[in-house]
Protein backbone atom coordinates (compact mmCIF):
# COMPACT_ATOMS: atom_id res chain seq x y z
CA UNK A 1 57.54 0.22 222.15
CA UNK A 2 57.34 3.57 220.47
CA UNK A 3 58.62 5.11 223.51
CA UNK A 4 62.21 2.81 223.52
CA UNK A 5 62.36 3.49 219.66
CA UNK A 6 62.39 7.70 220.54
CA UNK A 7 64.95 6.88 223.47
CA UNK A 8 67.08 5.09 220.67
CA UNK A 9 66.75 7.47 218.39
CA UNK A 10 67.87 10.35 221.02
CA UNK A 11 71.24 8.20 221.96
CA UNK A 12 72.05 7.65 218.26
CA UNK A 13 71.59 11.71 217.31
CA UNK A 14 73.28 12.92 220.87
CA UNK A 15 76.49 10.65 219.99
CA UNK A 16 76.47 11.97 215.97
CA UNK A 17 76.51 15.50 217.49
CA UNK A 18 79.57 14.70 219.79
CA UNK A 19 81.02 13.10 217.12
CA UNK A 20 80.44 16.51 214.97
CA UNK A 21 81.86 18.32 217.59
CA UNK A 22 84.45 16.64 217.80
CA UNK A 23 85.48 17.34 214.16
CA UNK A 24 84.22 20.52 214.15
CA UNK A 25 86.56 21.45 217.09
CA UNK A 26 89.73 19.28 215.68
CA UNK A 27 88.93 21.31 212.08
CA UNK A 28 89.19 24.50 214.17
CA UNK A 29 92.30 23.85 216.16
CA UNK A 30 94.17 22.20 212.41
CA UNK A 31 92.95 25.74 210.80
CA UNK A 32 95.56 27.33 213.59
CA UNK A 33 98.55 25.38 212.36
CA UNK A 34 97.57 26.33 208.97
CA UNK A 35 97.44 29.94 209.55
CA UNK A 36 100.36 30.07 211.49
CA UNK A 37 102.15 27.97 208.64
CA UNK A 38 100.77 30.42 205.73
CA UNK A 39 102.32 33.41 208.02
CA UNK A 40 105.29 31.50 208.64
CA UNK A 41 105.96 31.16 204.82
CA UNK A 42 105.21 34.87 204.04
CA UNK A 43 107.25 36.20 206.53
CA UNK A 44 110.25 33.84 204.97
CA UNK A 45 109.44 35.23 201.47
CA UNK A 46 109.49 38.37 202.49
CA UNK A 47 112.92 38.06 204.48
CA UNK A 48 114.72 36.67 201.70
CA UNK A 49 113.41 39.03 199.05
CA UNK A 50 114.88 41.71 200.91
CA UNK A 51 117.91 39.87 201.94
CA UNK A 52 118.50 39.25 198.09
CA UNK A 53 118.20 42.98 197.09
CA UNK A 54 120.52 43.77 199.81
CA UNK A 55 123.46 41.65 198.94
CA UNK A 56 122.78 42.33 194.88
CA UNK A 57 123.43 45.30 195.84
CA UNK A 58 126.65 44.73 197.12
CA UNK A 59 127.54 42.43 194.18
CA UNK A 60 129.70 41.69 191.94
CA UNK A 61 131.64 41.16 195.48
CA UNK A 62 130.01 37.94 196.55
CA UNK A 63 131.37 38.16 200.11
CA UNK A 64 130.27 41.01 200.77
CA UNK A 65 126.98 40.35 199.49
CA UNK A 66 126.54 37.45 201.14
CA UNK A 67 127.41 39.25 204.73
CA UNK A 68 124.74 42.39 203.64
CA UNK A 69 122.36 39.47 203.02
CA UNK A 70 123.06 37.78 206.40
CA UNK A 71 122.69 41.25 207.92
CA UNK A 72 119.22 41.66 206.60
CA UNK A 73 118.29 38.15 207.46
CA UNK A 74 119.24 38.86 211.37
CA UNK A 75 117.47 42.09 211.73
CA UNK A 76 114.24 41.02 210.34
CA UNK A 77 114.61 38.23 213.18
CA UNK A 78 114.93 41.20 216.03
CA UNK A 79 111.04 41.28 215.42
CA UNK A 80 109.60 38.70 214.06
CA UNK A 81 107.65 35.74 215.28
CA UNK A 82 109.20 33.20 212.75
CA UNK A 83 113.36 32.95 212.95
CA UNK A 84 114.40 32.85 210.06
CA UNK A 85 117.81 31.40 208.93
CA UNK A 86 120.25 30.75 205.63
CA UNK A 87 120.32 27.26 204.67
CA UNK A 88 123.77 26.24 204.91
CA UNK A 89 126.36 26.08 202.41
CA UNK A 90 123.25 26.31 199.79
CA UNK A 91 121.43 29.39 201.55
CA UNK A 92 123.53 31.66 198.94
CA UNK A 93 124.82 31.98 195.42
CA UNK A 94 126.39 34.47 193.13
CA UNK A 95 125.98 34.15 189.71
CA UNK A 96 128.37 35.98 187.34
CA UNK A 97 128.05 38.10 184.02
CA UNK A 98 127.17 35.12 181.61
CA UNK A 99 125.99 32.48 184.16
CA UNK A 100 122.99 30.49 183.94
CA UNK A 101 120.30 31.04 186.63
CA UNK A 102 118.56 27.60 187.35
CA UNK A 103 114.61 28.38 186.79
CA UNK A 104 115.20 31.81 184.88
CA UNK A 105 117.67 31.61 182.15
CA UNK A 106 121.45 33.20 181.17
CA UNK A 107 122.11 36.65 182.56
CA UNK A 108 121.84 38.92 179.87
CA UNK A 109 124.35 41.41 178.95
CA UNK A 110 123.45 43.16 176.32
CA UNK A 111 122.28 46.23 178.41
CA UNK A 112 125.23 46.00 181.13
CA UNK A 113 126.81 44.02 183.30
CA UNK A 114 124.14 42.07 184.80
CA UNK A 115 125.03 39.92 188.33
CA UNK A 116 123.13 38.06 190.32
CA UNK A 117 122.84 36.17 193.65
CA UNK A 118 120.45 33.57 195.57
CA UNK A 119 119.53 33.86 199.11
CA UNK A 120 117.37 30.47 200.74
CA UNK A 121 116.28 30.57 204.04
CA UNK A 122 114.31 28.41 206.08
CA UNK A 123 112.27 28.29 209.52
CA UNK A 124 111.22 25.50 211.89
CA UNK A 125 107.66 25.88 212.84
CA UNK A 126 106.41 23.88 216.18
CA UNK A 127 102.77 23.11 215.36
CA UNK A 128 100.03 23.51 218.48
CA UNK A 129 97.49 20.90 217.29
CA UNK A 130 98.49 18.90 214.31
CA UNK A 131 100.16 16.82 216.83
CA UNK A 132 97.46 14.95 217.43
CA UNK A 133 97.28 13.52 213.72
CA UNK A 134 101.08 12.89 214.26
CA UNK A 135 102.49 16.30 213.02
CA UNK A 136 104.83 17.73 215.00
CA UNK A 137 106.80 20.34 212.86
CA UNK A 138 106.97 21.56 209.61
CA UNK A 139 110.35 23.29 207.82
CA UNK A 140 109.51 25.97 205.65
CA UNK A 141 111.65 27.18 202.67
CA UNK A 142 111.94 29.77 200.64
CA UNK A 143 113.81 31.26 197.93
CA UNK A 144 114.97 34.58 196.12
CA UNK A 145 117.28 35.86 193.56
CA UNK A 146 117.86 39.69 193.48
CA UNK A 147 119.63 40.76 189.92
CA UNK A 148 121.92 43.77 189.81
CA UNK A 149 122.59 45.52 186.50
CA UNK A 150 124.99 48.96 185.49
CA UNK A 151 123.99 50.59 182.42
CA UNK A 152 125.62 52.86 180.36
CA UNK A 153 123.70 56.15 180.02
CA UNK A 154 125.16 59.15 179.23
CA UNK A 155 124.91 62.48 180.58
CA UNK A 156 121.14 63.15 179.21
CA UNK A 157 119.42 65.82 181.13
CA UNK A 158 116.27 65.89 179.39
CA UNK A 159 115.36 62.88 176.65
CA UNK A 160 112.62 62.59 174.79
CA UNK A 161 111.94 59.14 172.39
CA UNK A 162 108.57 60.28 170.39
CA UNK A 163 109.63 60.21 166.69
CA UNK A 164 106.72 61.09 165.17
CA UNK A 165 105.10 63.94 166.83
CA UNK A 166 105.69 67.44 165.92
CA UNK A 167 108.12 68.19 168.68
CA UNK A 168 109.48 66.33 171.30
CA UNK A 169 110.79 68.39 173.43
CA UNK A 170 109.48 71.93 173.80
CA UNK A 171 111.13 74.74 176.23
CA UNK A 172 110.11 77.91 176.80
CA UNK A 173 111.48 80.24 179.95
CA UNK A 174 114.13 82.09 180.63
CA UNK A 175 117.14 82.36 182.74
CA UNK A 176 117.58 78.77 183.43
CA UNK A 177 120.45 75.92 183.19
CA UNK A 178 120.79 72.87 181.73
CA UNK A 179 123.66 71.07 182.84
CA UNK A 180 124.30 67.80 180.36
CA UNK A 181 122.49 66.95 176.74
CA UNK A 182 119.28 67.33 175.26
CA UNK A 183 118.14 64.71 172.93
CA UNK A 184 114.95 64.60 170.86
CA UNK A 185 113.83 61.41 168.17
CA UNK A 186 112.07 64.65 166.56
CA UNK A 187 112.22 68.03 166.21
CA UNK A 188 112.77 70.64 169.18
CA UNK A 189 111.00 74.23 170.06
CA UNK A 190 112.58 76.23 171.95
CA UNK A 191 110.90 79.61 173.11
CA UNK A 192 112.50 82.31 175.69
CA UNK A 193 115.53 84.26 176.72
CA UNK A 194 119.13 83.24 178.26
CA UNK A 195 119.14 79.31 178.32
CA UNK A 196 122.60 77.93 179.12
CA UNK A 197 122.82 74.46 177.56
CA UNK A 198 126.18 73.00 179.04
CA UNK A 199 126.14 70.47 176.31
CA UNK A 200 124.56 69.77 172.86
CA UNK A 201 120.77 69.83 171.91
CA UNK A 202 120.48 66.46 169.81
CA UNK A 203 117.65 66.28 167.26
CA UNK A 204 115.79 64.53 164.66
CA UNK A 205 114.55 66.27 161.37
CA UNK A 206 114.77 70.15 162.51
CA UNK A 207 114.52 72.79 165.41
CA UNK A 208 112.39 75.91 165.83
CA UNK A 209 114.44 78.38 167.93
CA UNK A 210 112.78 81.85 169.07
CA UNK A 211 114.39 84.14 170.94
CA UNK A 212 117.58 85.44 172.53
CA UNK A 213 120.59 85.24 175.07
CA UNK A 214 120.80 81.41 174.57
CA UNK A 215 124.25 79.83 175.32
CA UNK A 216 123.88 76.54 174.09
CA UNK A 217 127.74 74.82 174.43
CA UNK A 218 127.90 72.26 171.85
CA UNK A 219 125.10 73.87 170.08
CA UNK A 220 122.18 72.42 167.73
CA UNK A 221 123.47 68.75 166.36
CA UNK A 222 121.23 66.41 163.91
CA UNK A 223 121.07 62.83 165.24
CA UNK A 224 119.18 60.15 164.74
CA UNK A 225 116.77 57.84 166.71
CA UNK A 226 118.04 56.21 169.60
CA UNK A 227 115.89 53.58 172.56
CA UNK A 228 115.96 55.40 176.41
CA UNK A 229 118.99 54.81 177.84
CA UNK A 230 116.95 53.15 180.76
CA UNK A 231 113.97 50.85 180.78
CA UNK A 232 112.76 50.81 183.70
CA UNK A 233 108.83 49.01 184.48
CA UNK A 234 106.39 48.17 186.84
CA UNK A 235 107.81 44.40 187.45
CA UNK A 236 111.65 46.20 188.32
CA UNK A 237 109.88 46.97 191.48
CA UNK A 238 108.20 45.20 194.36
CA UNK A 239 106.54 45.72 197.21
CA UNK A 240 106.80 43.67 199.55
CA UNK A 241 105.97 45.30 202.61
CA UNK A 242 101.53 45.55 202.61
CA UNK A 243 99.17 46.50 200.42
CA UNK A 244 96.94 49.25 200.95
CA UNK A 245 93.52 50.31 198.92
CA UNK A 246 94.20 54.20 199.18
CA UNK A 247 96.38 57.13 201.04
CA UNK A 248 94.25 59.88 201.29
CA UNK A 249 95.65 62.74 203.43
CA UNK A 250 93.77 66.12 203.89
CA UNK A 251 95.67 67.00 206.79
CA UNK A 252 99.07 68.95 207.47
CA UNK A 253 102.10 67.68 209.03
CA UNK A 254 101.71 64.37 208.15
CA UNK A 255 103.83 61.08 207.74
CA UNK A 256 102.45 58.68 205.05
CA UNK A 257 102.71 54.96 205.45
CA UNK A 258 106.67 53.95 205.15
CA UNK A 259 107.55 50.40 203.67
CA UNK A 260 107.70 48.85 200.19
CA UNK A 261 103.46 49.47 199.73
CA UNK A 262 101.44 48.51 196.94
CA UNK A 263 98.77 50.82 196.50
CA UNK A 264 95.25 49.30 195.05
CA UNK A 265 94.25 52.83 193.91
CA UNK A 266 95.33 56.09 194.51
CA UNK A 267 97.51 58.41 196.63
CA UNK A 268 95.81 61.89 197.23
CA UNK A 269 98.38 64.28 199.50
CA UNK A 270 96.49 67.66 199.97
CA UNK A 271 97.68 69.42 203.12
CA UNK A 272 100.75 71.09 204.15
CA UNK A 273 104.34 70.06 205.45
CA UNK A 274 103.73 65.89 205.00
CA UNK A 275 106.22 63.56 204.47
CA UNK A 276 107.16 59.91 203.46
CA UNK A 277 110.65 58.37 204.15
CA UNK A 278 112.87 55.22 203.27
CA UNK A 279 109.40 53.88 201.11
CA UNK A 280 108.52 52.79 197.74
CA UNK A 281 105.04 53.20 196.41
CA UNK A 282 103.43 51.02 193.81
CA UNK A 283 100.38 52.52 192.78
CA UNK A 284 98.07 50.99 190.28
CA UNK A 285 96.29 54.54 190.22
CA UNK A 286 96.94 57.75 190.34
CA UNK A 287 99.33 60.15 192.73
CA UNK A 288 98.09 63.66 193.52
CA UNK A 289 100.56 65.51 195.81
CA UNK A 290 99.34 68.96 196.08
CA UNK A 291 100.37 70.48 199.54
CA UNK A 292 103.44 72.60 199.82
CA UNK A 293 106.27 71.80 201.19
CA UNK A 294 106.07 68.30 200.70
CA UNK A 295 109.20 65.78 201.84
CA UNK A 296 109.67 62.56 200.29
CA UNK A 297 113.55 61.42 200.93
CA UNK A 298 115.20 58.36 199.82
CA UNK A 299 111.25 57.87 198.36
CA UNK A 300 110.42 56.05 194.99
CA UNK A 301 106.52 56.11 193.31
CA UNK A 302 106.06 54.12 190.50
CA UNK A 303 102.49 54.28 189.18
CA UNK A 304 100.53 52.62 186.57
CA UNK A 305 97.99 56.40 186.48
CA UNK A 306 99.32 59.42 186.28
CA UNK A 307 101.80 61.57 188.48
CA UNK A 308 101.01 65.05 189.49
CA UNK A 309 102.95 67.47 191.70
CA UNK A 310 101.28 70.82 192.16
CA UNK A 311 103.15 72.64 195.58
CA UNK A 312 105.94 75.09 196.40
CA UNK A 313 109.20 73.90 198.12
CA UNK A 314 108.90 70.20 197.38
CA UNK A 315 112.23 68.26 198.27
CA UNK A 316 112.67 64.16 197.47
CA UNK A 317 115.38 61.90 196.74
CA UNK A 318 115.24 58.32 195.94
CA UNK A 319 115.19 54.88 197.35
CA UNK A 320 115.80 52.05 194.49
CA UNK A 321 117.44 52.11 191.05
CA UNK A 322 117.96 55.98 191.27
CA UNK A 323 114.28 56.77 190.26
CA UNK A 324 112.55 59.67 191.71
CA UNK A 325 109.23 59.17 189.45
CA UNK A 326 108.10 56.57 187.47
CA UNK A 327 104.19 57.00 185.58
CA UNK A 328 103.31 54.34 183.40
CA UNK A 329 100.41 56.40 181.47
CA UNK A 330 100.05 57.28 178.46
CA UNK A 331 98.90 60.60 178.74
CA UNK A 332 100.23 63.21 177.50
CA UNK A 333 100.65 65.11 180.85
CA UNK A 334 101.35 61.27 182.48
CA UNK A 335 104.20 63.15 184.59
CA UNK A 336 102.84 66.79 185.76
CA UNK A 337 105.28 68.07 188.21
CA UNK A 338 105.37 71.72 188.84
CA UNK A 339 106.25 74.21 191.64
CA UNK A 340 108.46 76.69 193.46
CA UNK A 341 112.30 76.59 195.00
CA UNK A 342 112.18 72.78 194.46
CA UNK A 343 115.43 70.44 195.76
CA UNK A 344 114.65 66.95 194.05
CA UNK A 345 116.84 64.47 192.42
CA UNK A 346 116.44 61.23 190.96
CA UNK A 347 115.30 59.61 187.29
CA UNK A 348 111.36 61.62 186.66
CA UNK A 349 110.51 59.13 184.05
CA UNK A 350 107.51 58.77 181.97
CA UNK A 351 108.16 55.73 179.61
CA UNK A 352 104.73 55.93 177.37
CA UNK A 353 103.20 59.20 178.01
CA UNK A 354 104.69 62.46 178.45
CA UNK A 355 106.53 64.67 180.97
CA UNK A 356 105.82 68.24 182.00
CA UNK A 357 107.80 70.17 184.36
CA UNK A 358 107.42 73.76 185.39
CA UNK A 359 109.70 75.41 187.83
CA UNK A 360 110.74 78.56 189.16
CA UNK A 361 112.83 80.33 191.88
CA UNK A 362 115.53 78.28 191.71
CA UNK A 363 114.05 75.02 191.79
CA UNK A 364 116.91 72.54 190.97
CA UNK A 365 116.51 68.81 190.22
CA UNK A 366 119.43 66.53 189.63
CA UNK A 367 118.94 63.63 187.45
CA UNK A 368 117.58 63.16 184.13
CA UNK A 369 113.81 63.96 182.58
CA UNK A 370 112.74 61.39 180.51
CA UNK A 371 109.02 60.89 178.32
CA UNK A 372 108.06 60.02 175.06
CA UNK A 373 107.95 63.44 175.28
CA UNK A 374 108.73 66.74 177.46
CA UNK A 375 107.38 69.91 178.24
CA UNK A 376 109.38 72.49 179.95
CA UNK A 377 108.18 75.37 181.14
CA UNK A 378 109.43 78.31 183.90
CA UNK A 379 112.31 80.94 184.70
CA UNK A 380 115.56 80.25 186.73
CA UNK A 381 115.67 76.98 187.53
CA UNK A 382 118.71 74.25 187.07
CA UNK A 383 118.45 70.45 185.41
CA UNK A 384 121.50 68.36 186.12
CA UNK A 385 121.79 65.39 183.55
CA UNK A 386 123.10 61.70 185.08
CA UNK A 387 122.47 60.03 187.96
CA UNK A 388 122.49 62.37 191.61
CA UNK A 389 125.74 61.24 192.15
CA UNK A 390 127.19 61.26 188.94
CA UNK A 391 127.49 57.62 188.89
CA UNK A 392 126.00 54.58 186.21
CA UNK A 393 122.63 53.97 186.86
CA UNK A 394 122.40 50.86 188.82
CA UNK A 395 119.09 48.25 188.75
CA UNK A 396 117.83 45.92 191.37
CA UNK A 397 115.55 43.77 190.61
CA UNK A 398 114.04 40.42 191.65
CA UNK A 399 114.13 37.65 189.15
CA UNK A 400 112.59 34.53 191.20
């Protein structure tokens, strides 16, 4: 009896383990469809992020936005697993100085015209197993509005907001041009021999000036304390692209990861003749670049550490909202860029810490320096004030 009680006992356990096969298998196979449906809905987000920025960019003409956002749309599909697609007559939206934005509020003017438009897409994914619980496909949406926004700003070359340090903007060199105005919320020092000012030197309380040959065209002028003309932060920007933990390069010749790349800590460049191209960097450390004749074009790094350029022959130009260099830190060296026969342009902004720039052999940078306070320091180089190409500073930026 014993014995037909063990058989029993085998037959029950033998069909609970095919049952927990079974399950274990059918878990598997649904875990598949998931996956897929989690990539599927990335990719989508992705696509119309980017498809959003593209036609804000063309905005306030809503046509042509909406054919720059179509664009994007169909060349993310050249190579991509998931096709994605506008949704019909609602896949896109402009929304006008004044409008209201459904999930996000009335477009704000008070710091420029502000536009906006939406971009929804959608893809059909076929599921591989979940047809077998009576799932066939699944439509995935997605959704993103880019806003676009012209400010008013001046021709400031160098601007410094600190009103309660001892100076705000200190310069000392020689033979060097400033093309566009200097403005300080406190006093300036300036130290050294032949500076041409093509425009006034704006400041708060007083000015210490030592030394000789300075042309400065609309000389010395009292003002009073005024917010940066631009206020640009880390949520103006996203990457969308990958993330990354580190670049570390030790190397020469070089080309860094391209893409819109969040960085999880920091970017160390220390070798000879690297590049990046078409990329913005989000770094929530620090950025060391410190080989020569370093090339970042149509580049933006925004970082939440500190900034530091220390190489010869550096050349860079930006890729969104005009900004070269953006540190969030509050040091007061937050933005160290120095060096040789530099060609850069672009906003160099420091927002809560301080700039420091020191340059020589002609170095000449186009675009405006910008700190709570700024440091200048060298002989013969050139700052032009504005925007590279002399037009408004223009933000993109996604809203939802």
């Amino acid at each position: 009896m014993n014995r037909c009680v063990k058989y029993r006992e085998r037959g029950v356990i033998m069909v609970w383990a095919v049952l927990a096969l079974v399950a274990l298998l059918g878990m598997a196979a649904l875990t598949v469809d998931v996956s897929r449906l989690v990539s599927a809905a990335h990719t989508a987000q992705n696509t119309v992020d980017a498809a959003a920025l593209a036609g804000a960019s063309e905005l306030p003409g809503s046509a042509d936005a909406f054919h720059l956002a179509t664009q994007y749309v169909a060349a993310n599909n050249e190579d991509s697993a998931y096709q994605i697609e506008i949704s019909g007559e609602q896949g896109f939206a402009y929304y006008g100085p004044g409008s209201s934005v459904p999930d996000y509020g009335e477009l704000d003017q008070s710091k420029g015209r502000t536009d906006a438009c939406m971009v929804r897409g959608q893809t059909q994914l076929d599921y591989i197993f979940a047809p077998v619980v009576g799932l066939d496909t699944a439509i995935v949406r997605r959704l993103a509005v880019a806003r676009r926004r012209v400010r008013a700003t001046g021709d400031y070359a160098i601007f410094a907001k600190n009103s309660s340090g001892t100076f705000g903007i200190k310069y000392d060199g020689n033979d060097s041009t400033i093309d566009g105005n200097i403005h300080s919320n406190s006093p300036i020092s300036y130290t050294g021999n032949n500076l041409t000012v093509n425009g006034a030197a704006e400041y708060v309380d007083s000015y210490k000036f030592t030394g000789s040959g300075a042309d400065i065209r609309d000389g010395f002028v009292e003002s009073v304390v005024v917010d940066y003309p631009v206020d640009f932060g880390w949520d103006d920007f996203s990457a969308t692209t990958t993330t990354l933990q580190s670049i570390r390069v030790r190397d020469s010749s070089v080309l860094l990861p391209s893409g819109r790349i969040l960085v999880k800590k920091d970017i160390v460049v220390d070798g000879a003749d690297c590049r990046a191209v078409d990329s913005l960097y989000m770094v929530e450390g620090n950025v060391f670049i410190k080989g020569p004749r370093f090339s970042f074009q149509r580049t933006t790094i925004v970082a939440q550490g500190r900034i530091i350029f220390d190489g010869p022959a550096v050349d860079g130009t930006p890729y969104e909202n005009d900004v070269l260099l953006l540190s969030l830190s509050s040091a007061t060296t937050a933005l160290d860029f120095k060096g040789a026969g530099m060609r850069t342009e672009g906003i160099i902004f420091a927002p809560n810490g301080g700039v420091v720039f020191t340059a020589s052999s002609s170095h000449l940078h186009r675009g405006p320096l910008m700190g709570q306070t700024v440091d200048i320091r060298g002989t013969g180089f050139r700052i032009v004030g504005g925007t590279p190409t002399g037009s408004p500073f223009i933000e993109l930026r996604l809203i939802r």
